[in-house]
N, C-alpha and C. Protein backbone atom coordinates (compact mmCIF):
# COMPACT_ATOMS: atom_id res chain seq x y z
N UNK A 1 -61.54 -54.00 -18.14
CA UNK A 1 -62.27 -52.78 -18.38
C UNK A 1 -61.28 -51.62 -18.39
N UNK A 2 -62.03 -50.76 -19.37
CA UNK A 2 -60.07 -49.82 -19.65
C UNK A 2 -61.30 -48.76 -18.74
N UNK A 3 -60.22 -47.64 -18.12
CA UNK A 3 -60.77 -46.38 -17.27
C UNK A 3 -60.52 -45.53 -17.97
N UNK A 4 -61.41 -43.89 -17.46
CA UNK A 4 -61.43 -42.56 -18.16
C UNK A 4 -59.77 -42.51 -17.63
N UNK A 5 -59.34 -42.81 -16.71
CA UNK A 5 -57.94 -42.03 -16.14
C UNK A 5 -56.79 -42.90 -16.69
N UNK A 6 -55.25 -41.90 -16.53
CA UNK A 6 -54.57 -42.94 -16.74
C UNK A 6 -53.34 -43.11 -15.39
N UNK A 7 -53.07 -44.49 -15.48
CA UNK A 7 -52.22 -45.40 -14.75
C UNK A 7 -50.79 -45.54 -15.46
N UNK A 8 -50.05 -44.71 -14.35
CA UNK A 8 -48.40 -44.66 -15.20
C UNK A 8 -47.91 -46.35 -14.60
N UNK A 9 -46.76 -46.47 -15.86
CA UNK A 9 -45.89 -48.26 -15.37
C UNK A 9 -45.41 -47.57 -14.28
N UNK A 10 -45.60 -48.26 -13.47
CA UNK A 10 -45.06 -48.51 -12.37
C UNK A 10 -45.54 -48.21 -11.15
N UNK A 11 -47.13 -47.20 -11.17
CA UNK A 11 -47.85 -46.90 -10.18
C UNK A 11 -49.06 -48.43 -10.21
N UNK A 12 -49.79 -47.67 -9.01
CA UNK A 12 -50.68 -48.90 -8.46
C UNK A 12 -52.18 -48.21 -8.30
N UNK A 13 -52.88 -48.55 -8.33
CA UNK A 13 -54.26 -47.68 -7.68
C UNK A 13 -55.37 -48.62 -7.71
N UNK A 14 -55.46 -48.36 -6.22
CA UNK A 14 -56.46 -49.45 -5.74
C UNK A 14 -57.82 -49.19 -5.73
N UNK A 15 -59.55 -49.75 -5.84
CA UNK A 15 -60.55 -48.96 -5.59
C UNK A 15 -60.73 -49.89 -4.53
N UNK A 16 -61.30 -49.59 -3.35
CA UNK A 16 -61.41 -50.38 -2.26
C UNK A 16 -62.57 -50.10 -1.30
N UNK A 17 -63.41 -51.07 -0.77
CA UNK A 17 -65.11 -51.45 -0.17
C UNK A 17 -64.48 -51.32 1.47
N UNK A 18 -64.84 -50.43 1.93
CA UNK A 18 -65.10 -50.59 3.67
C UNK A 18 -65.90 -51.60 3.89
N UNK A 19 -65.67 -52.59 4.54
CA UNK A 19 -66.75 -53.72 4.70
C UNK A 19 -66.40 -54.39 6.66
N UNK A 20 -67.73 -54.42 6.94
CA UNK A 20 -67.84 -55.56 8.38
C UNK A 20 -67.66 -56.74 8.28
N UNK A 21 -66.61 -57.47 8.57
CA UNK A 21 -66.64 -58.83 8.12
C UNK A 21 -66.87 -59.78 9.73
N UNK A 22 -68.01 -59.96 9.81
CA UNK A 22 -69.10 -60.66 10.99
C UNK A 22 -67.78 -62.24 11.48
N UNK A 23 -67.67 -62.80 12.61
CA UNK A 23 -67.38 -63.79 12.77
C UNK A 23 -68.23 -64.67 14.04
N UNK A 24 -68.72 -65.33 13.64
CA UNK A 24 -69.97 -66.27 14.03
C UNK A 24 -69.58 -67.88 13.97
N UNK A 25 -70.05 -68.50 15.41
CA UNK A 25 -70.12 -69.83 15.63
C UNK A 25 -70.49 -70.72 14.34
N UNK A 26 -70.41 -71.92 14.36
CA UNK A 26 -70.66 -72.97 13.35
C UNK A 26 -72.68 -73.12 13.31
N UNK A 27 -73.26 -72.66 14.38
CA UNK A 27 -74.43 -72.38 13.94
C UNK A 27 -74.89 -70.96 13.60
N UNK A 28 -73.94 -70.16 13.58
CA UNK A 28 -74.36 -68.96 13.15
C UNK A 28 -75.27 -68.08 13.83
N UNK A 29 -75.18 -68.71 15.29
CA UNK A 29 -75.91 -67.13 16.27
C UNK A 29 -75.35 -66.82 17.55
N UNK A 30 -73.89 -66.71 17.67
CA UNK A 30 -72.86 -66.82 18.72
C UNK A 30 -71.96 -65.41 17.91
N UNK A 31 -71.87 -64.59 18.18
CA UNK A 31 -70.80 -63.68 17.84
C UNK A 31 -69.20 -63.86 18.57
N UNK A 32 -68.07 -64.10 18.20
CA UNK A 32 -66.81 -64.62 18.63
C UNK A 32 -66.03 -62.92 18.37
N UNK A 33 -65.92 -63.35 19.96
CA UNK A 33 -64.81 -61.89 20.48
C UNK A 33 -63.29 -62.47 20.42
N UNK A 34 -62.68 -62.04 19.71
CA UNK A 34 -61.19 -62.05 20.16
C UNK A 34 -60.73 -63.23 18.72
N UNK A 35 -61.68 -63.35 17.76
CA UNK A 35 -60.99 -64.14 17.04
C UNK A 35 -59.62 -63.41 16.06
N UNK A 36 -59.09 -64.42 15.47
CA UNK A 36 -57.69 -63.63 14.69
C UNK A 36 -58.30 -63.56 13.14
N UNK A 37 -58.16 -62.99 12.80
CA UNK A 37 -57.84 -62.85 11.01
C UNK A 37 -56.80 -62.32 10.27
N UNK A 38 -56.68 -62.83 8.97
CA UNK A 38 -55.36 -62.45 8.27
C UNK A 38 -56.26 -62.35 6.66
N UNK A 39 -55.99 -61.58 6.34
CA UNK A 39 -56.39 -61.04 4.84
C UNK A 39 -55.40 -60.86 4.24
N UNK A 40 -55.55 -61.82 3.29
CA UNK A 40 -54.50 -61.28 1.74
C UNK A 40 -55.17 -61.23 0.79
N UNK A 41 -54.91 -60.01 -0.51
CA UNK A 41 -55.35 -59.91 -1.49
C UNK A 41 -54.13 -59.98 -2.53
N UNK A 42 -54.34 -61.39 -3.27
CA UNK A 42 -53.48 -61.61 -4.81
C UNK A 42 -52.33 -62.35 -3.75
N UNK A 43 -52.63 -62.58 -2.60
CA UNK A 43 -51.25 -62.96 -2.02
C UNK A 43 -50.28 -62.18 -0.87
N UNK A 44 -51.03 -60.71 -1.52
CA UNK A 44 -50.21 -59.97 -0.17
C UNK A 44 -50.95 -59.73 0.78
N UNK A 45 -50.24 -59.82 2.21
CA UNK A 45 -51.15 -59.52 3.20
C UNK A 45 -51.57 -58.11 3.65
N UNK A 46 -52.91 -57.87 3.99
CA UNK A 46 -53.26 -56.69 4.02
C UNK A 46 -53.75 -56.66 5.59
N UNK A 47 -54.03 -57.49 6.31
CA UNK A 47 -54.60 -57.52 7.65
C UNK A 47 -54.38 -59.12 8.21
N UNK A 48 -53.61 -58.40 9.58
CA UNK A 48 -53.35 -59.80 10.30
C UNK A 48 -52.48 -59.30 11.66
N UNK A 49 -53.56 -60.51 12.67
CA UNK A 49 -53.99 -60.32 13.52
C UNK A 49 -52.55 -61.28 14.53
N UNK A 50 -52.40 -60.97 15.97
CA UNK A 50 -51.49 -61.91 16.34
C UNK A 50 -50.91 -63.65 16.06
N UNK A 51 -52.65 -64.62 16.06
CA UNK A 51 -52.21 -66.05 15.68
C UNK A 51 -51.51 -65.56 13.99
N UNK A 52 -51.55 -64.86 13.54
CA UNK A 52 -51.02 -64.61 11.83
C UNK A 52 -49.23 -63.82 11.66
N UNK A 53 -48.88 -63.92 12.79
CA UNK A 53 -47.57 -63.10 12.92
C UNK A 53 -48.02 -61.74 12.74
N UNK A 54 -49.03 -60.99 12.77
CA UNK A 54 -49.64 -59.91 12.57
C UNK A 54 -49.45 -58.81 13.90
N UNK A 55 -50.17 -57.24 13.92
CA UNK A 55 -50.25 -56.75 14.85
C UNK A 55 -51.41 -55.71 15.05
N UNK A 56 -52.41 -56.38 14.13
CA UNK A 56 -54.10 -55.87 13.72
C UNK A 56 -54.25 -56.67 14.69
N UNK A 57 -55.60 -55.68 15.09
CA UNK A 57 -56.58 -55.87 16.04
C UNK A 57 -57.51 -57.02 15.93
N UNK A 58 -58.19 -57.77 16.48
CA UNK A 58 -58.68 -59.24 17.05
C UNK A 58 -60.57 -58.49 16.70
N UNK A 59 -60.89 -59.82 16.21
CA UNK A 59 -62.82 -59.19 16.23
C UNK A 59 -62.83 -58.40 17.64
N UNK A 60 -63.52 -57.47 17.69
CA UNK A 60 -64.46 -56.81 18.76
C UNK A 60 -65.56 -57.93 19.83
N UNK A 61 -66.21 -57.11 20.20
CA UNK A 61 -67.31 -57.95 21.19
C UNK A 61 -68.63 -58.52 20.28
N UNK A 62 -68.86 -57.72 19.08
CA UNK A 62 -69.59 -58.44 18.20
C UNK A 62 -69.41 -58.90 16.68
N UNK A 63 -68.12 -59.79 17.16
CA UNK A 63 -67.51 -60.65 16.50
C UNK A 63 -67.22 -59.93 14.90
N UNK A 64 -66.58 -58.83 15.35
CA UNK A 64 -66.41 -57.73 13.93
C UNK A 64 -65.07 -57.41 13.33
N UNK A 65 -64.79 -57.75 12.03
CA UNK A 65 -63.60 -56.54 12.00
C UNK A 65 -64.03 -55.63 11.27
N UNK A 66 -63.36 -54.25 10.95
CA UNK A 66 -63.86 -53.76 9.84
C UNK A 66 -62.39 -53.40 8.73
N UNK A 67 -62.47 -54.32 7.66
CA UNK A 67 -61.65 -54.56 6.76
C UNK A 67 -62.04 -53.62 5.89
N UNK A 68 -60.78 -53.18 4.83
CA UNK A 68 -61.09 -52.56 3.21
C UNK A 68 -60.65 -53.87 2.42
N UNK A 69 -61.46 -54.65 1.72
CA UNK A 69 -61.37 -55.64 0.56
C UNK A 69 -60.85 -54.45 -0.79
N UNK A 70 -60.02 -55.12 -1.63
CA UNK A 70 -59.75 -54.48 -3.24
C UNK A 70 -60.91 -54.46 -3.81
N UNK A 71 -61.59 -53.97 -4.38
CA UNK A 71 -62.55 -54.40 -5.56
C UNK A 71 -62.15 -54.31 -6.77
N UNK A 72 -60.80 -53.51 -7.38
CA UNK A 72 -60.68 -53.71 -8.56
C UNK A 72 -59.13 -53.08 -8.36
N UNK A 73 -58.10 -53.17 -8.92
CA UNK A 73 -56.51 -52.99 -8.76
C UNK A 73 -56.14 -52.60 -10.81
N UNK A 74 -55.55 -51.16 -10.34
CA UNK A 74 -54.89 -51.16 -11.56
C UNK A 74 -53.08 -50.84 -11.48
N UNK A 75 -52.89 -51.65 -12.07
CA UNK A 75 -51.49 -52.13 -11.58
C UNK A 75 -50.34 -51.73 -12.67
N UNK A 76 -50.12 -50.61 -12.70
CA UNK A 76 -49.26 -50.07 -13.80
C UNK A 76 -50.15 -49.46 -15.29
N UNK A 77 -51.29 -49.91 -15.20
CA UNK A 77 -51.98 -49.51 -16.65
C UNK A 77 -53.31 -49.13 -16.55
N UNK A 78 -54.38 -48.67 -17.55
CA UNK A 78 -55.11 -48.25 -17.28
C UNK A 78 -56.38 -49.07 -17.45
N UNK A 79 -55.99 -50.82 -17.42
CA UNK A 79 -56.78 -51.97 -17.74
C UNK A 79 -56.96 -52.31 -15.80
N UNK A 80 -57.77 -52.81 -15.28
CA UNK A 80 -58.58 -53.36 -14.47
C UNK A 80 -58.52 -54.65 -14.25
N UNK A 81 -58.13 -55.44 -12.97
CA UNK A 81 -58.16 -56.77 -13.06
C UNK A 81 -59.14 -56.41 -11.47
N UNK A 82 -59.46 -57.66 -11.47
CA UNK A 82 -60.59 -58.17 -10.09
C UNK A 82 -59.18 -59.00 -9.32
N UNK A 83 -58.81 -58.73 -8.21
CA UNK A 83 -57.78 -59.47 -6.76
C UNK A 83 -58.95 -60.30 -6.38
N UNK A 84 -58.22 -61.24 -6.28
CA UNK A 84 -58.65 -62.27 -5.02
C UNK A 84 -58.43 -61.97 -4.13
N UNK A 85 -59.69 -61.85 -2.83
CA UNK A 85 -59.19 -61.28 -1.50
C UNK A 85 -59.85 -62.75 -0.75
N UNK A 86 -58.84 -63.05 0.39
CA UNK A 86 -59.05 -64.40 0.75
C UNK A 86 -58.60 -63.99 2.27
N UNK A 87 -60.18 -64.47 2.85
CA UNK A 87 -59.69 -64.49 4.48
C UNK A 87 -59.77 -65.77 5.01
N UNK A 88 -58.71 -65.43 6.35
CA UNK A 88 -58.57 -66.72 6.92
C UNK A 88 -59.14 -66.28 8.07
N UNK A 89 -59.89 -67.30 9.06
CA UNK A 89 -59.88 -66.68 10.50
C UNK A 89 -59.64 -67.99 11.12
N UNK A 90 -58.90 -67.77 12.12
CA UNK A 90 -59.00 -68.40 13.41
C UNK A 90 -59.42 -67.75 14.79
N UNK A 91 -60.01 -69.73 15.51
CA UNK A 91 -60.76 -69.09 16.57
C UNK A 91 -60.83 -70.20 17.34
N UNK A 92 -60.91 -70.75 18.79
CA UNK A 92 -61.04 -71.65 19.35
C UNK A 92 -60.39 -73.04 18.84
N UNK A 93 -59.32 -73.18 18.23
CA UNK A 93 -58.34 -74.03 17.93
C UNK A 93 -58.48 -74.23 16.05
N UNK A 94 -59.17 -73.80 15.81
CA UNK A 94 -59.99 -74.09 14.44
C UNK A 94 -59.50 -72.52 13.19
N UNK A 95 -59.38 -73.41 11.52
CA UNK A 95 -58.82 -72.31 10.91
C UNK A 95 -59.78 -72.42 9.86
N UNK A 96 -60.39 -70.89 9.58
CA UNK A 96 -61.31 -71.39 8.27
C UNK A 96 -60.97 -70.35 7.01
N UNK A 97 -61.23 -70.45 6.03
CA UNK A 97 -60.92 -70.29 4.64
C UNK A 97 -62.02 -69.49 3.95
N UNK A 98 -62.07 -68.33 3.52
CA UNK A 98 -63.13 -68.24 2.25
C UNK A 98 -62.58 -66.86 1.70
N UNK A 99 -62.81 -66.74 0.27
CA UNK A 99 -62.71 -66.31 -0.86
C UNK A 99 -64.17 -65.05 -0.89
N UNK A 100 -63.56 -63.98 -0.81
CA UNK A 100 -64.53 -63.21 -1.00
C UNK A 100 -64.43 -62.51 -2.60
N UNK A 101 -65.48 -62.53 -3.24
CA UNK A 101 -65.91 -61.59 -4.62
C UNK A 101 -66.48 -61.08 -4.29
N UNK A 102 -65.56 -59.73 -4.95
CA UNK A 102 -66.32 -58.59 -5.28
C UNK A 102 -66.84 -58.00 -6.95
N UNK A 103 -66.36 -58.75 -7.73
CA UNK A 103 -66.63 -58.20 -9.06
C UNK A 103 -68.16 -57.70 -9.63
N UNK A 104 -68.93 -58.29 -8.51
CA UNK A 104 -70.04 -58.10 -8.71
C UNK A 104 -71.08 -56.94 -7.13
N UNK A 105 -69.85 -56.71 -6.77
CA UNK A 105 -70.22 -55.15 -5.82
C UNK A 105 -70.23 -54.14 -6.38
């Protein structure tokens, strides 16, 4: 998607979602204090927590972080790509994986 503005080579400009990202037991009604997370978007890391070589802050008491996900990255031009933003969390010996989209926020 091309934008009204323009994007010089070699600048970056990010549009980016304040978001709560909840961390919850395997049945889903346990809120987990103190878990780690590490966020990368496209690969780079944007948030990460001590188990991640990190020095971001650990969920809260109701199992919270509050992350900015990319929603759309223009990366030298004035064309639009969608980042993959991919969190990891760990928590009680255990590492889990998921892929958040936003193209449709």
């Amino acid at each position: 998607m091309t934008s009204p503005f323009s994007v010089y080579s070699g600048a970056r400009l990010s549009l980016e979602l304040q978001r709560f990202v909840f961390v919850r037991d395997e049945s889903n009604t346990t809120a987990i204090e103190g878990a780690d997370l590490l966020l990368t978007v496209d690969g780079e890391e944007l948030y990460s927590t001590e188990h991640y070589g990190g020095t971001d802050g650990k969920s809260d008491g109701n199992g919270r972080f509050l992350l900015y996900l990319v929603k759309r990255l223009f990366d030298g031009t004035n064309t639009s790509v969608f980042p993959q933003n991919d969190i990891r969390v760990w928590y009680g010996g255990g590492d889990v994986e998921r892929e958040v989209v936003l193209s449709s926020v």
